[in-house]
Protein backbone atom coordinates (compact mmCIF):
# COMPACT_ATOMS: atom_id res chain seq x y z
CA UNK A 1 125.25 83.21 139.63
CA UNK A 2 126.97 86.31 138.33
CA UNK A 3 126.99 87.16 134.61
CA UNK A 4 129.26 89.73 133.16
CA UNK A 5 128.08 92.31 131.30
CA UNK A 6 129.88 93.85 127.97
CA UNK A 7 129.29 97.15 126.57
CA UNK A 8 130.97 97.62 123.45
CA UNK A 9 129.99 100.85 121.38
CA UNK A 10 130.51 102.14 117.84
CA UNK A 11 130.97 106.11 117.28
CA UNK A 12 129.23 107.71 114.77
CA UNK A 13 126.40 110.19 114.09
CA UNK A 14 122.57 109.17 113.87
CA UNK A 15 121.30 110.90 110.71
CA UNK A 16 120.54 108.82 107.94
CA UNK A 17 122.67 111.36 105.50
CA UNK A 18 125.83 110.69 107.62
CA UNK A 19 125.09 106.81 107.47
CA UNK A 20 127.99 105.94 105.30
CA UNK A 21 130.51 108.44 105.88
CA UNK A 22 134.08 108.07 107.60
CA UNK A 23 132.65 109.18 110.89
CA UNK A 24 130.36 106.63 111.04
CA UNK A 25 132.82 103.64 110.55
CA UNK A 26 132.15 103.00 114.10
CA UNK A 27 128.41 102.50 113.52
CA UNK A 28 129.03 100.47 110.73
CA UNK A 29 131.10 97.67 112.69
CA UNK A 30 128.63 97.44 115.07
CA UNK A 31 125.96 96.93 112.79
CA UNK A 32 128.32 93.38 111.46
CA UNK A 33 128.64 92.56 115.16
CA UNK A 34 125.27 92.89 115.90
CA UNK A 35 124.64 90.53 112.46
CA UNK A 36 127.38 88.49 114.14
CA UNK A 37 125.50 87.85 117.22
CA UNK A 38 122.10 87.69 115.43
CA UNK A 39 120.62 90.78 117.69
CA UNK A 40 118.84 94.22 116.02
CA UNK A 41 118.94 97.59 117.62
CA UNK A 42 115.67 97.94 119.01
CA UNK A 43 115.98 99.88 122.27
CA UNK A 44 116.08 103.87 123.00
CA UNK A 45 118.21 103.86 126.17
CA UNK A 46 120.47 106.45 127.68
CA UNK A 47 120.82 108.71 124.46
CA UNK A 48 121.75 105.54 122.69
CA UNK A 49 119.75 103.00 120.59
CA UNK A 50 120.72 99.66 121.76
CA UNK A 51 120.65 96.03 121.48
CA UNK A 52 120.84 93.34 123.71
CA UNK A 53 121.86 89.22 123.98
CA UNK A 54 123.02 87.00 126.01
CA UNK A 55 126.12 85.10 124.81
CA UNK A 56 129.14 82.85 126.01
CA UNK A 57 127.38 83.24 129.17
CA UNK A 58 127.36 86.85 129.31
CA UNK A 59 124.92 89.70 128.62
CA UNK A 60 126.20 91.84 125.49
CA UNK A 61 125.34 95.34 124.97
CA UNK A 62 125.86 97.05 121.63
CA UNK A 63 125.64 100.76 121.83
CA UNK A 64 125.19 103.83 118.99
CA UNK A 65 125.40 107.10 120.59
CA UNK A 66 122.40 109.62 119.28
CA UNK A 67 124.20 112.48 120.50
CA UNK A 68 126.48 112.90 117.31
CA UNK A 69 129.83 112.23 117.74
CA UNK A 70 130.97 114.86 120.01
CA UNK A 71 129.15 114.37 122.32
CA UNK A 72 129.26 110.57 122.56
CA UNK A 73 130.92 110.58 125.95
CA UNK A 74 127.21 111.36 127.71
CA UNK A 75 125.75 108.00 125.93
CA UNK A 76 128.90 106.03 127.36
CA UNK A 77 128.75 107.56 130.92
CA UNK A 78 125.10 106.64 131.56
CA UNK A 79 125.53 103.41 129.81
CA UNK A 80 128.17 102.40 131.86
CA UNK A 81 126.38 104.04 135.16
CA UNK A 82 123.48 102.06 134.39
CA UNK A 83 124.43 98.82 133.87
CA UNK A 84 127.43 98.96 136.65
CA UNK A 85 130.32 98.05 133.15
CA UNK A 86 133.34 97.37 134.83
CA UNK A 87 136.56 99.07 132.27
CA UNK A 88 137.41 95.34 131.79
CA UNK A 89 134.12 94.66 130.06
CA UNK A 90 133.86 98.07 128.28
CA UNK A 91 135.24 98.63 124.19
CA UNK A 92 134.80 101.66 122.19
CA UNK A 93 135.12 101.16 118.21
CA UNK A 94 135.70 104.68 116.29
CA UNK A 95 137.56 105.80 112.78
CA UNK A 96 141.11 107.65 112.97
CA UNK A 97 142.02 110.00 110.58
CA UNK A 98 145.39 109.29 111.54
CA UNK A 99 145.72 105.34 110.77
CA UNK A 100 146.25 104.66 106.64
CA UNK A 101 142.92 103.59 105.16
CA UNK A 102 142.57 100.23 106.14
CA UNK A 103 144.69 99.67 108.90
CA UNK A 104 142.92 98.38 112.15
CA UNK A 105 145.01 99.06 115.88
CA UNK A 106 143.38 98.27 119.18
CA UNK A 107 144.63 99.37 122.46
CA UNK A 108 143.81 98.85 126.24
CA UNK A 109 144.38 102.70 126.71
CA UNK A 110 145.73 105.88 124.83
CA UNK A 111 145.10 109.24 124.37
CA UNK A 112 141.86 110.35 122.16
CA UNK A 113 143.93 111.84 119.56
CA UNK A 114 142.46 113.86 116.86
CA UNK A 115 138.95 112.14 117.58
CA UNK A 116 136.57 114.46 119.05
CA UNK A 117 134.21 111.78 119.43
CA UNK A 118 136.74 109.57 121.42
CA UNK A 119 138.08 113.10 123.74
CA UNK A 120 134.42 113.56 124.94
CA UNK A 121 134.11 110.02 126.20
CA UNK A 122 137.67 110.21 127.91
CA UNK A 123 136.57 113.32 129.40
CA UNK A 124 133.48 112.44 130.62
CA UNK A 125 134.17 108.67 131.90
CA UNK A 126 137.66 110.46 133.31
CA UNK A 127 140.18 108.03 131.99
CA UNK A 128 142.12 107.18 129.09
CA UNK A 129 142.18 103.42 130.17
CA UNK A 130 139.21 102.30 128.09
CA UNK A 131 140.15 99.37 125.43
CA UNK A 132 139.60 100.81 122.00
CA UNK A 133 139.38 99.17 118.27
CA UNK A 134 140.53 102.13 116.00
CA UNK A 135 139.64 101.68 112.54
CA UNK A 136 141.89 103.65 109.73
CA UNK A 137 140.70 106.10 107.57
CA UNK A 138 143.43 107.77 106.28
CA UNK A 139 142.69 111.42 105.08
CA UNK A 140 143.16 110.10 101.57
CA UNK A 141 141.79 113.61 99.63
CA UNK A 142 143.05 117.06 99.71
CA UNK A 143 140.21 119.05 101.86
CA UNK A 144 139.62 120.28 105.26
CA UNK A 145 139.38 117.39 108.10
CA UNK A 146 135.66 117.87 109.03
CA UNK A 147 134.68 117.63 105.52
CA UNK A 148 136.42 114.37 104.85
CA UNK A 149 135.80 112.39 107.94
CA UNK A 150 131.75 113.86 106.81
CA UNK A 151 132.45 112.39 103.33
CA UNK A 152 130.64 109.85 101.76
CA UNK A 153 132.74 106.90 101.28
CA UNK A 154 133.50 105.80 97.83
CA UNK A 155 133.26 102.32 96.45
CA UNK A 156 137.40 102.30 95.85
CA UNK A 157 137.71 103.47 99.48
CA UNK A 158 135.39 100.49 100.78
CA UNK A 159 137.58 97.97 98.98
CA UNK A 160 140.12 98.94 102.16
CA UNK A 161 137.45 99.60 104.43
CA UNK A 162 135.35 96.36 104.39
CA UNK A 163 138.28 93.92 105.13
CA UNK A 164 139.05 96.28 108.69
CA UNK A 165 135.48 96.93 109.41
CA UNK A 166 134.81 93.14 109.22
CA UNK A 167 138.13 92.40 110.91
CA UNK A 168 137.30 94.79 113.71
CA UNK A 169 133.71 92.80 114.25
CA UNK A 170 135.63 90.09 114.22
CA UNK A 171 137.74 91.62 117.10
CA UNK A 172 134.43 93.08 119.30
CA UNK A 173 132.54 89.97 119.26
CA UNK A 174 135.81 88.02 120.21
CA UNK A 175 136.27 90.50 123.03
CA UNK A 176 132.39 90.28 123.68
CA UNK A 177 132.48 86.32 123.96
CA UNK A 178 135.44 85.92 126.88
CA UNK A 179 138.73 86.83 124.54
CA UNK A 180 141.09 89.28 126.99
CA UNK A 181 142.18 92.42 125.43
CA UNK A 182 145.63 90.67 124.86
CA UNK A 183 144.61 88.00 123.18
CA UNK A 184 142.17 90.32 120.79
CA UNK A 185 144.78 92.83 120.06
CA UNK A 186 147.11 89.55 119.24
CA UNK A 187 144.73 88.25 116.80
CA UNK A 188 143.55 91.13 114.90
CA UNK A 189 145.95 94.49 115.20
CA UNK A 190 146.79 94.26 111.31
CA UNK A 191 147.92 96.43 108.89
C-alpha cells in the first residue's frame, strides 16, 4: 500500500542567538506543528534536523534547514531527492518583510520576493510552483532590512505574531493531514 509522504519546512537560521528573531518565524511554526503532531526534532539529515510521524495515514516530515537561511534551498533539494516529495506534498513556511505584522498569505506558487531564504530554494529546486505559508513581519522600525528581520522580537510585536504563527501551524498540519492547498489557503489566508 502506498503512503504519501509530506515535507513541510520552516526557514530560519540554527544559532541559538537568532532563535527568536524575525528570520526565524519559520522555525518557530514548525516547532507548534511539531507540538501539534506530538513529534521532537531528533534527526541530523540532509543539512537539516528533522522529525518524523506517521499521521492521517501518511508519513510527515518536518524540516529546519542548518544552512542559515540563504542557503536553505540545499536542505530542501536533498530532502526532497531523498525521500522522492512530489510538489503536491511539499510546503515551505518563511517570514516576509513585505506582509504587515501579523498578516498570514499562503500560495501554491509565486515569486521569492525579497526573501533570500525563499530565492535559494526556488533556485535550487528550479521552480516557483512550491505551496508556501508566508508569515508577516512587517518592517515595523526605522533600520536597515538585515538588521530587522535579525532583530529580536519584542513582546508588543509577539502580541501580532503569536495569533499568525499559531494560525499558520494550524494551516501546515491541515495541509500535512490530507487538506488540498485550496482548501488550506480557504481556511486560513487572514489578515
Amino acid at each position: 500500500m502506498f503512503t504519501p509522504t509530506y515535507l513541510i519546512v520552516g526557514l530560519g537560521n540554527p544559532d541559538e542567538k537568532y532563535r527568536h528573531t524575525f528570520h526565524n518565524v519559520g522555525f518557530l511554526c514548525l516547532d507548534l506543528v511539531a507540538k501539534k503532531l506530538g513529534v521532537k526534532f531528533d534527526k541530523g539529515e540532509c543539512r537539516a534536523i528533522t522529525a518524523h510521524v506517521r499521521a492521517g495515514g501518511a508519513k510527515i516530515i518536518l524540516a529546519k534547514p542548518i544552512t542559515y537561511m540563504n542557503l536553505s534551498g540545499f536542505a530542501v533539494t536533498e530532502l526532497i531527492n531523498k525521500y522522492k516529495i512530489e510538489r503536491e506534498k511539499f510546503l515551505v513556511i518563511y517570514d516576509d518583510v513585505d506582509l504587515p505584522l501579523g498578516q498570514v498569505r499562503i500560495r501554491p506558487k509565486g515569486s521569492a520576493g525579497t526573501h533570500n531564504g525563499m530565492r535559494d530554494v526556488v533556485e535550487k529546486t528550479g521552480t516557483e510552483e512550491i505551496f508556501r505559508v508566508r508569515i508577516g513581519i512587517g518592517q515595523e522600525r526605522l533600520c536597515e532590512l538585515a538588521d530587522y528581520v535579525l532583530s529580536k522580537i519584542t513582546d508588543k510585536e509577539m502580541e501580532f505574531l503569536a495569533p499568525a504563527i499559531s494560525n499558520a501551524a494550524n494551516a501546515a498540519y491541515d495541509f500535512a493531514t490530507g487538506c488540498g492547498i485550496a482548501e488550506v489557503m480557504q481556511k486560513h489566508n487572514k489578515a
